[in-house]
Protein backbone atom coordinates (compact mmCIF):
# COMPACT_ATOMS: atom_id res chain seq x y z
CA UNK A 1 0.00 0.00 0.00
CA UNK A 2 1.25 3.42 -0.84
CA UNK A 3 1.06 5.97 1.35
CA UNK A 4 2.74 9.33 2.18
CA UNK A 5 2.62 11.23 5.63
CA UNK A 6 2.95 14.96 6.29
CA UNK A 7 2.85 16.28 10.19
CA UNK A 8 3.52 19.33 12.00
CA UNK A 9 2.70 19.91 15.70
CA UNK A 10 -0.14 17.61 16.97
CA UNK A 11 -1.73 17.42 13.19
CA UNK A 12 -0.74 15.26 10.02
CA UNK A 13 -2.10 14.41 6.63
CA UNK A 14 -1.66 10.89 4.96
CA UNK A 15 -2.94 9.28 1.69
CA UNK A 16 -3.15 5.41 1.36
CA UNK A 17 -5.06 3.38 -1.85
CA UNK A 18 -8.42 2.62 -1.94
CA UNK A 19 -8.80 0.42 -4.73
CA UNK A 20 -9.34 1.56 -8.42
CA UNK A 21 -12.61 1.76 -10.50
CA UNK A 22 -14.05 -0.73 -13.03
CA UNK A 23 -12.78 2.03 -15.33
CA UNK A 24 -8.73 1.21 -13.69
CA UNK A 25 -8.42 4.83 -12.17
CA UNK A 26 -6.79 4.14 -8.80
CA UNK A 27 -8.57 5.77 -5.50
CA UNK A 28 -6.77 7.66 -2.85
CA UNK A 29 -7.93 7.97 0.68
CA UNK A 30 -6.72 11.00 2.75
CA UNK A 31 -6.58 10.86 6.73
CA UNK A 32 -6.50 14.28 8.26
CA UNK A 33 -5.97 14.35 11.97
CA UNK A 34 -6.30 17.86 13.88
CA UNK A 35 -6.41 17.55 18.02
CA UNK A 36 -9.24 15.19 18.87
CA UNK A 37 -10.46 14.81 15.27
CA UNK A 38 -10.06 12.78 12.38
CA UNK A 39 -11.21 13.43 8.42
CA UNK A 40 -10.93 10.54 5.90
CA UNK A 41 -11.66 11.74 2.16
CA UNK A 42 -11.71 10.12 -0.99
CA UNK A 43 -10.60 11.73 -4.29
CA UNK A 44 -13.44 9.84 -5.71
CA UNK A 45 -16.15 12.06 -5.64
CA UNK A 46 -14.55 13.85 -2.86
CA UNK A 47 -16.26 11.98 -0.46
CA UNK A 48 -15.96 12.41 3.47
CA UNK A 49 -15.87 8.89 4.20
CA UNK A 50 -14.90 9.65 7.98
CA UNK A 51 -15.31 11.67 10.04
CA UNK A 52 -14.62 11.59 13.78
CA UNK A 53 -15.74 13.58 16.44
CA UNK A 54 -15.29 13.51 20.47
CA UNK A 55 -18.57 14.19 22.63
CA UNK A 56 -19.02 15.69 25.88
CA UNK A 57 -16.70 12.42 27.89
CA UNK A 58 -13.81 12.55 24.94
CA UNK A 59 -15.53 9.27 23.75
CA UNK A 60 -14.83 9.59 19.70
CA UNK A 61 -17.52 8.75 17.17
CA UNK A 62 -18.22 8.54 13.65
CA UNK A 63 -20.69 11.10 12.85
CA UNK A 64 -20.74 10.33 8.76
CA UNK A 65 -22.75 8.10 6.93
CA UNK A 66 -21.21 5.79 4.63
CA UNK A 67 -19.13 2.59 3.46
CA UNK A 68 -15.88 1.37 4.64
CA UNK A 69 -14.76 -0.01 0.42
CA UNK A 70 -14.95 1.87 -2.59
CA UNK A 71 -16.69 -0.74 -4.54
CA UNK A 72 -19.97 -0.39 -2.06
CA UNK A 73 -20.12 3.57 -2.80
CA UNK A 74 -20.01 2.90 -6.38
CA UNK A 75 -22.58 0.07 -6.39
CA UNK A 76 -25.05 1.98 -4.24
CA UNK A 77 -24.98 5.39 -2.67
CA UNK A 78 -27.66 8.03 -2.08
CA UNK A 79 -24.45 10.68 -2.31
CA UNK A 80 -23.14 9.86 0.96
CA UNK A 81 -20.35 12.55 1.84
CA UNK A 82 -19.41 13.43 -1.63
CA UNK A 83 -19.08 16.53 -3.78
CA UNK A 84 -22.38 18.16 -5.62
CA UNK A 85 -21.90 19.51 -9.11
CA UNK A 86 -22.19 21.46 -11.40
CA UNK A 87 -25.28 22.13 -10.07
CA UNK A 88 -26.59 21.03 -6.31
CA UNK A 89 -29.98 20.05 -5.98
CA UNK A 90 -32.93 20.00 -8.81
CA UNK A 91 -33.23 22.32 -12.33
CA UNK A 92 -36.88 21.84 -13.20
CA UNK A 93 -37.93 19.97 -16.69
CA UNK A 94 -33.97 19.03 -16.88
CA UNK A 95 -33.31 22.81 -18.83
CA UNK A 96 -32.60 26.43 -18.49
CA UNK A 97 -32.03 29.43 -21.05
CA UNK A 98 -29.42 31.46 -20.69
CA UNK A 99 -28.43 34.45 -22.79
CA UNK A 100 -31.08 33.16 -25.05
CA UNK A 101 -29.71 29.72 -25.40
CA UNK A 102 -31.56 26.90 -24.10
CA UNK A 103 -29.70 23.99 -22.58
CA UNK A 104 -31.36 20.46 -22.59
CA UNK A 105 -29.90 18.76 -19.11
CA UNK A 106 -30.58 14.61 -18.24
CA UNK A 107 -33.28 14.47 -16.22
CA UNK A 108 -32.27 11.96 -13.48
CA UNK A 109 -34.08 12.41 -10.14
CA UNK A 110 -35.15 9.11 -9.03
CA UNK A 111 -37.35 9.83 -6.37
CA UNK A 112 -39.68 12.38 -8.78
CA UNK A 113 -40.15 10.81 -11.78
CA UNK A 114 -37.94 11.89 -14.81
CA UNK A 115 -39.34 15.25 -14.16
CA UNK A 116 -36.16 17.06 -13.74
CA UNK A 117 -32.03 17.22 -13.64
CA UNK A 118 -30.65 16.44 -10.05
CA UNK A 119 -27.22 17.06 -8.59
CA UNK A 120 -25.29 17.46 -11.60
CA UNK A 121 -26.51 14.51 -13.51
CA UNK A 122 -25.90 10.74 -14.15
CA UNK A 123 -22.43 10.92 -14.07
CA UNK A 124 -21.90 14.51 -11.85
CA UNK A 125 -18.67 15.56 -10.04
CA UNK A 126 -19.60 12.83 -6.78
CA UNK A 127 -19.03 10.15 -9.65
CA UNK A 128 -15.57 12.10 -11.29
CA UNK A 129 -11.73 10.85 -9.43
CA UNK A 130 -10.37 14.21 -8.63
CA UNK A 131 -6.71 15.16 -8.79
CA UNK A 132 -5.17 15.52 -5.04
CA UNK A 133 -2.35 16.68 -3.24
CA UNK A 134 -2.11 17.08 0.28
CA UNK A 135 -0.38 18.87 3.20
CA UNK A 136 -0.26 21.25 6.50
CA UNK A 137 -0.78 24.81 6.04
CA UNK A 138 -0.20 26.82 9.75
CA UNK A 139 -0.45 23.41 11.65
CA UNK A 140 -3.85 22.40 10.22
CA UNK A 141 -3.59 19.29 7.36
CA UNK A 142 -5.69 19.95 4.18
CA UNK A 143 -6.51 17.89 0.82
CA UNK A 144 -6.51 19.94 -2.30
CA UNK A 145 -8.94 18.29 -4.91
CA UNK A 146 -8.78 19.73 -8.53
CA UNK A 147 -11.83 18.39 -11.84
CA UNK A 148 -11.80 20.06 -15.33
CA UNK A 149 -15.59 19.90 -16.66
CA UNK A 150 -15.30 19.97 -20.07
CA UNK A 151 -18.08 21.79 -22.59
CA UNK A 152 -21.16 20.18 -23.04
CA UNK A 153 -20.62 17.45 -19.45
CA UNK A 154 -24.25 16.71 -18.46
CA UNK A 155 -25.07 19.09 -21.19
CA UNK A 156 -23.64 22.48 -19.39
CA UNK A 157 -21.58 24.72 -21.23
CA UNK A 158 -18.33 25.79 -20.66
CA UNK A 159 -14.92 24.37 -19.34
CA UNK A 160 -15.14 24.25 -16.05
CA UNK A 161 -12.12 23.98 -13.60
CA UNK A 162 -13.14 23.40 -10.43
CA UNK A 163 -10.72 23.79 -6.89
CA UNK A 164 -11.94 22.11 -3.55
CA UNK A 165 -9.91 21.97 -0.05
CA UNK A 166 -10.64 20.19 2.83
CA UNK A 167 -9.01 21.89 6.07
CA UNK A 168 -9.37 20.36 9.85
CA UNK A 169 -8.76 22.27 11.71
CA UNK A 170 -8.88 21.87 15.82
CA UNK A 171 -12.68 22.37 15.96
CA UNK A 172 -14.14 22.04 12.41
CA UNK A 173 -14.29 20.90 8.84
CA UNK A 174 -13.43 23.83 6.37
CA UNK A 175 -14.62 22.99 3.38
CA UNK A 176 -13.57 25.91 0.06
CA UNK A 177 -14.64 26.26 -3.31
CA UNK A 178 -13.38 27.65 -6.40
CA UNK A 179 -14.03 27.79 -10.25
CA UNK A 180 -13.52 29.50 -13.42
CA UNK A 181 -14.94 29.04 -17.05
CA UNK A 182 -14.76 29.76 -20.08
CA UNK A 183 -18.25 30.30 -21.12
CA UNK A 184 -20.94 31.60 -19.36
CA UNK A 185 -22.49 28.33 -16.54
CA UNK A 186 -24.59 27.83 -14.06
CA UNK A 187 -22.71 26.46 -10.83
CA UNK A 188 -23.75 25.35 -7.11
CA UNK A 189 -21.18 23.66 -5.30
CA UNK A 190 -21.69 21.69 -2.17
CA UNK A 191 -21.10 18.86 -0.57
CA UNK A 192 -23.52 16.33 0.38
CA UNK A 193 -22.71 14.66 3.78
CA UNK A 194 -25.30 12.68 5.96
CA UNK A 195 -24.25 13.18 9.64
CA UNK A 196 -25.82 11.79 13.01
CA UNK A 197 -24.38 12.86 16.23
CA UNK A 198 -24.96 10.47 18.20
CA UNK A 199 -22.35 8.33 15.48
CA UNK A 200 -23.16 6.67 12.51
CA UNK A 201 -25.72 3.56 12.73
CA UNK A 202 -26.95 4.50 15.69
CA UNK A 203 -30.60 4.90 14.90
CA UNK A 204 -32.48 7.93 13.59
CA UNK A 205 -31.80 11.85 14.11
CA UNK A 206 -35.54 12.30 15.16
CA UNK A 207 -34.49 13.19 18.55
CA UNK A 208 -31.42 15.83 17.38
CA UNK A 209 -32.64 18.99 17.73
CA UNK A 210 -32.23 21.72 15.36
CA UNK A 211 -31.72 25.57 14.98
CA UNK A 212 -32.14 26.74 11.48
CA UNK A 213 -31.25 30.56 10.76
CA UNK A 214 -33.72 31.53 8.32
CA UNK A 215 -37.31 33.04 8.17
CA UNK A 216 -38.64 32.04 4.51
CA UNK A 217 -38.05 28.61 2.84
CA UNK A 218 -38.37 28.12 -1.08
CA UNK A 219 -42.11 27.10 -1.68
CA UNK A 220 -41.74 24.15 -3.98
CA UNK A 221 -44.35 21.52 -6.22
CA UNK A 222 -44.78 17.82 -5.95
CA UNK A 223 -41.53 17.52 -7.74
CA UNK A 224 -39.77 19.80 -5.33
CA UNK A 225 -38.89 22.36 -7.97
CA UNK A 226 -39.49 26.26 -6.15
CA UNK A 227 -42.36 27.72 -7.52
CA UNK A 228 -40.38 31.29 -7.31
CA UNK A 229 -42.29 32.04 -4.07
CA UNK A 230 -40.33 32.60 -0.21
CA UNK A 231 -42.69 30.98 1.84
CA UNK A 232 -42.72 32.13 5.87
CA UNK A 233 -42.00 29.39 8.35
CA UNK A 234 -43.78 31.31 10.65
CA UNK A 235 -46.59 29.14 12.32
CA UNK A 236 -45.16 26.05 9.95
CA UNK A 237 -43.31 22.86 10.65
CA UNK A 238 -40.43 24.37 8.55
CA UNK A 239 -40.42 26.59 11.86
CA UNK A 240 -36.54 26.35 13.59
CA UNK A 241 -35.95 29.90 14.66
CA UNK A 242 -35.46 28.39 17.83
CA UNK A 243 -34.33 25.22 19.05
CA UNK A 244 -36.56 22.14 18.08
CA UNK A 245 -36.79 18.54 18.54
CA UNK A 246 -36.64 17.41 14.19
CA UNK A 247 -39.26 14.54 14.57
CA UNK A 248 -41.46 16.47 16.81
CA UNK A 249 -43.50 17.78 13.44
CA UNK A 250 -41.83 15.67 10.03
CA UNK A 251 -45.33 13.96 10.09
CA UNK A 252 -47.92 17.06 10.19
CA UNK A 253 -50.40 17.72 7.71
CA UNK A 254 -48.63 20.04 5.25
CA UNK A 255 -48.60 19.77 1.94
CA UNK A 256 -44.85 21.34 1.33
CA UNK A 257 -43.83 18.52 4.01
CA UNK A 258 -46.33 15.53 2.59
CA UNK A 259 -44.04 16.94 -1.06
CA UNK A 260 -40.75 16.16 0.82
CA UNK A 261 -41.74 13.02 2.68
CA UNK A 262 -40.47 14.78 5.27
CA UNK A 263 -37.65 17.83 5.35
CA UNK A 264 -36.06 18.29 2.18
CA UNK A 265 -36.42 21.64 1.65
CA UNK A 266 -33.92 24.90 1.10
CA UNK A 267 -34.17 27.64 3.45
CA UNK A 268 -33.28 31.42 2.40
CA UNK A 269 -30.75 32.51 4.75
CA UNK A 270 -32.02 35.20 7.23
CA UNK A 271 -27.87 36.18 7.81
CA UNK A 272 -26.80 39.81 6.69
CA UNK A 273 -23.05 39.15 6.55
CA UNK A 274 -21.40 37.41 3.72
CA UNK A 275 -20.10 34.60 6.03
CA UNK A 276 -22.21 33.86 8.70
CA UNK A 277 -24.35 30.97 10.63
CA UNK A 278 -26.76 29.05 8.67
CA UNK A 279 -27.79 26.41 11.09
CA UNK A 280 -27.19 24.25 14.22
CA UNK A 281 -27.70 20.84 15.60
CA UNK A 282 -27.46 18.98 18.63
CA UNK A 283 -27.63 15.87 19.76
CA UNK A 284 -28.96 15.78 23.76
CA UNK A 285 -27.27 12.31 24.96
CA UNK A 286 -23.56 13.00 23.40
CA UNK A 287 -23.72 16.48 23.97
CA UNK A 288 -22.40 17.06 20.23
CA UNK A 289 -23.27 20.72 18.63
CA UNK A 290 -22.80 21.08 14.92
CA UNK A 291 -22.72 24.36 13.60
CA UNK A 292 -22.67 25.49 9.88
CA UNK A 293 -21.34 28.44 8.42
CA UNK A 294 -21.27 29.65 5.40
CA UNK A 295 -21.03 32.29 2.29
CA UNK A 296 -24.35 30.57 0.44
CA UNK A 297 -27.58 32.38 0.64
CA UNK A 298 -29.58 28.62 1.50
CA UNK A 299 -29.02 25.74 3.20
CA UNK A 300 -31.25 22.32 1.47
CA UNK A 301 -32.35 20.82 5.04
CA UNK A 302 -32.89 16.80 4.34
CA UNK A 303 -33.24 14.43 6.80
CA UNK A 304 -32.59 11.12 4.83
CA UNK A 305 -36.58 10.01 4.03
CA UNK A 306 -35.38 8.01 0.66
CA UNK A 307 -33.24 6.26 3.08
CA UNK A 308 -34.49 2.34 2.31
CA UNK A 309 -33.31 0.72 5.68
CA UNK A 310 -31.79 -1.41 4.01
CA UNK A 311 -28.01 0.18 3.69
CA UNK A 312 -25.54 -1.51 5.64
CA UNK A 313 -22.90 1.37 7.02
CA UNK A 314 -19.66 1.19 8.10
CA UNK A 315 -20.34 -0.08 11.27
CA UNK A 316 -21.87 -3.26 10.23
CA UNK A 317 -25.13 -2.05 11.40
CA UNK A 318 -28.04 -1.40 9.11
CA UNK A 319 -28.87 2.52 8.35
CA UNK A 320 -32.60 3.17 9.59
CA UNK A 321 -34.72 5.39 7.33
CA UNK A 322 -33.96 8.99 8.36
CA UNK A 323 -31.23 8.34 9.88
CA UNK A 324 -28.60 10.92 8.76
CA UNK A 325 -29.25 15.06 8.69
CA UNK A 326 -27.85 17.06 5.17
CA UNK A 327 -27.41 20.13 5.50
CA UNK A 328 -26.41 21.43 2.44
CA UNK A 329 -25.03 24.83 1.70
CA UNK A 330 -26.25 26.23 -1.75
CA UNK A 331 -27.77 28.39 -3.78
CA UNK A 332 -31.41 27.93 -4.40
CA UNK A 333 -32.87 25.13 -6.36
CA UNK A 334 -33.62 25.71 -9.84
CA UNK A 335 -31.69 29.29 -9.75
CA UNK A 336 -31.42 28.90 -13.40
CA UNK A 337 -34.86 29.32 -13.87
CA UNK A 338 -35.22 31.88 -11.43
CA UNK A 339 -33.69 35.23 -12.13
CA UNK A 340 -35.64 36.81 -8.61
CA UNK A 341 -33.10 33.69 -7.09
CA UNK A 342 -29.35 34.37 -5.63
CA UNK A 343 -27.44 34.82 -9.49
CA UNK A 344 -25.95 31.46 -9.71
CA UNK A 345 -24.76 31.97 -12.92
CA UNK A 346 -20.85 32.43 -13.27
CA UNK A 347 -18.87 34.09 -16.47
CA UNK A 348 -15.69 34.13 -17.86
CA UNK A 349 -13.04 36.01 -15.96
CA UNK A 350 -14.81 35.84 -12.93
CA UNK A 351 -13.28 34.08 -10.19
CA UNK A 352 -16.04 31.71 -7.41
CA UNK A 353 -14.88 31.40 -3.88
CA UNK A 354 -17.21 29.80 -1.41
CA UNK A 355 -16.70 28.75 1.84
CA UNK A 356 -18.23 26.52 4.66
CA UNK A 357 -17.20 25.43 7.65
CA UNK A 358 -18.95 22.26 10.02
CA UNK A 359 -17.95 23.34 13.40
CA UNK A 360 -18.31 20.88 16.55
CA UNK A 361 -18.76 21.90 20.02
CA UNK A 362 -20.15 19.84 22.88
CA UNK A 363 -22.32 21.04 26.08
């Protein structure tokens, strides 16, 4: 096994292989350590494959959904951990116009009927081997993950080069984005982790409680494409202004939450600065707090209701539906389609930088 190992103070970085694809493209895992945590990503989709977490006794967890081989993520998995793109979330009727040029996308959303284009497509940037190189920048251990998107992938236009790091840092998950094109593109990067606090395979989220920083969510149709309309969560279920229990309300009698099967919505971030707090969660018995931060304008809040129950994790135990929290930092859904939406759209010579950051506390 190859591997390579970079340290400085009480942090380190190394890279070991994780098989190759049926294709013959070899896989990389990186292990970042930082203090009392612990990041394992893949270059394969840029996964977070790992990711370990002390609660409120020092006892260290697991709080990522996923598989421990390569071969079971590319078999079967509903994203787990990985890398959203070019576009996260849904683009209604798989298409969008732009400077009067309309682009026909796959339409691949399993859960909706072939009704519209989901998370970058069949093959999208979760299913791409990135280039990587790793290290330790100011005593916290990174992975830098590079992907050209050529013209026409998935049917977007443009070349596309897109630059991701992972950073641990003693307290959190950094995660950055970059990209450039060369024509004119649509682009919503995020990544899609499933986390549960109290460690992976053990049982639902229901009882995590949650703190969401936003006063509208994206009204939406059966299909969950927004209808252009900010809905108030005022007197709602979609209500988390304050702290509340998650399964307290998933079952009411909503129609935006019968849509979902549950939360899977995007909320419209109530936060004035450009980098601020998007949402919270904690988990009662650990004591684990998970905040997110952010430069997005939403956050897609999904508890894991496609979930079969039939998904054996790492662990060895089986994953329950709902049983893992997203909470995925974005611009809207459908933006394309939505010119009163966030502009999503990036140009040549301009330069994307996003940032968000999974910080963990305990109490």
């Amino acid at each position: 096994m190859n591997s390579t190992q970079f340290s400085s103070d009480h942090s380190s970085v190394h890279s070991d292989s994780w098989g190759t694809l049926p294709s013959g493209q070899p896989v990389k895992l990186f292990t970042l350590k930082r203090g009392a945590l612990t990041a394992t990503i893949s270059n394969y989709g840029g996964i977070v494959q790992k990711l370990l977490v002390p609660d409120r006794n020092g006892v260290v967890v697991d709080v990522v959904l996923g598989y421990e081989t390569l071969e079971e993520y590319v078999a079967q998995s509903p994203y787990f951990g990985c890398l959203i793109g070019r576009f996260g979330n849904r683009i209604g009727n798989g298409q969008f116009t732009l400077d009067g040029t309309t682009y026909s996308l796959l339409k691949n959303d399993p859960s909706s009927s072939p009704q519209c284009h989901l998370h970058g497509g069949l093959v999208g940037f979760d299913k791409k081997v990135w280039e990587a190189s790793e290290g330790v920048d100011d005593g916290n251990p990174y992975v830098d993950l590079s992907l050209t998107s050529p013209d026409g992938d998935e049917g977007y236009p443009g070349d596309l080069v897109v630059k991701v790091r992972y950073t641990l840092l003693a307290d959190m998950l950094r995660i950055e984005y970059r990209a450039t094109t060369t024509k004119p593109t649509p682009v919503n990067l995020t990544n899609h982790s499933y986390f549960n606090l109290k460690g992976e395979g053990e049982g639902t989220i229901l009882d995590h409680e949650a703190k969401i920083e936003s006063s509208h969510t994206t009204h939406c149709d059966q299909w969950l494409i927004p209808t252009g309309n900010l809905t108030p969560v005022a007197g709602t279920p979609f209500d988390f202004r304050d702290w509340r229990v998650i399964g307290d309300r998933i079952e009411a009698d909503d129609e935006q939450m019968k849509f979902g099967i549950g939360y899977d919505h995007n909320y419209a971030l109530d936060k004035v600065e450009e980098f601020g707090l998007a949402a919270s969660v904690r988990e009662p018995a650990s004591g684990r707090v998970m905040e997110v931060w952010t430069t997005e304008p939403g956050i897609q809040f999904y508890v894991g209701n496609h979930l079969p129950g039939t998904m054996v994790g790492k662990s060895g135990r089986t994953y329950l539906n709902r049983s893992g929290i997203c909470l995925e930092t974005q611009h809207y859904p459908d933006s394309p389609n939505h010119p009163e939406f966030p502009n999503c759209i990036l140009r040549p010579g301009e330069n994307l930088y996003s940032k968000t950051e999974y910080r963990f506390s305990t109490e």
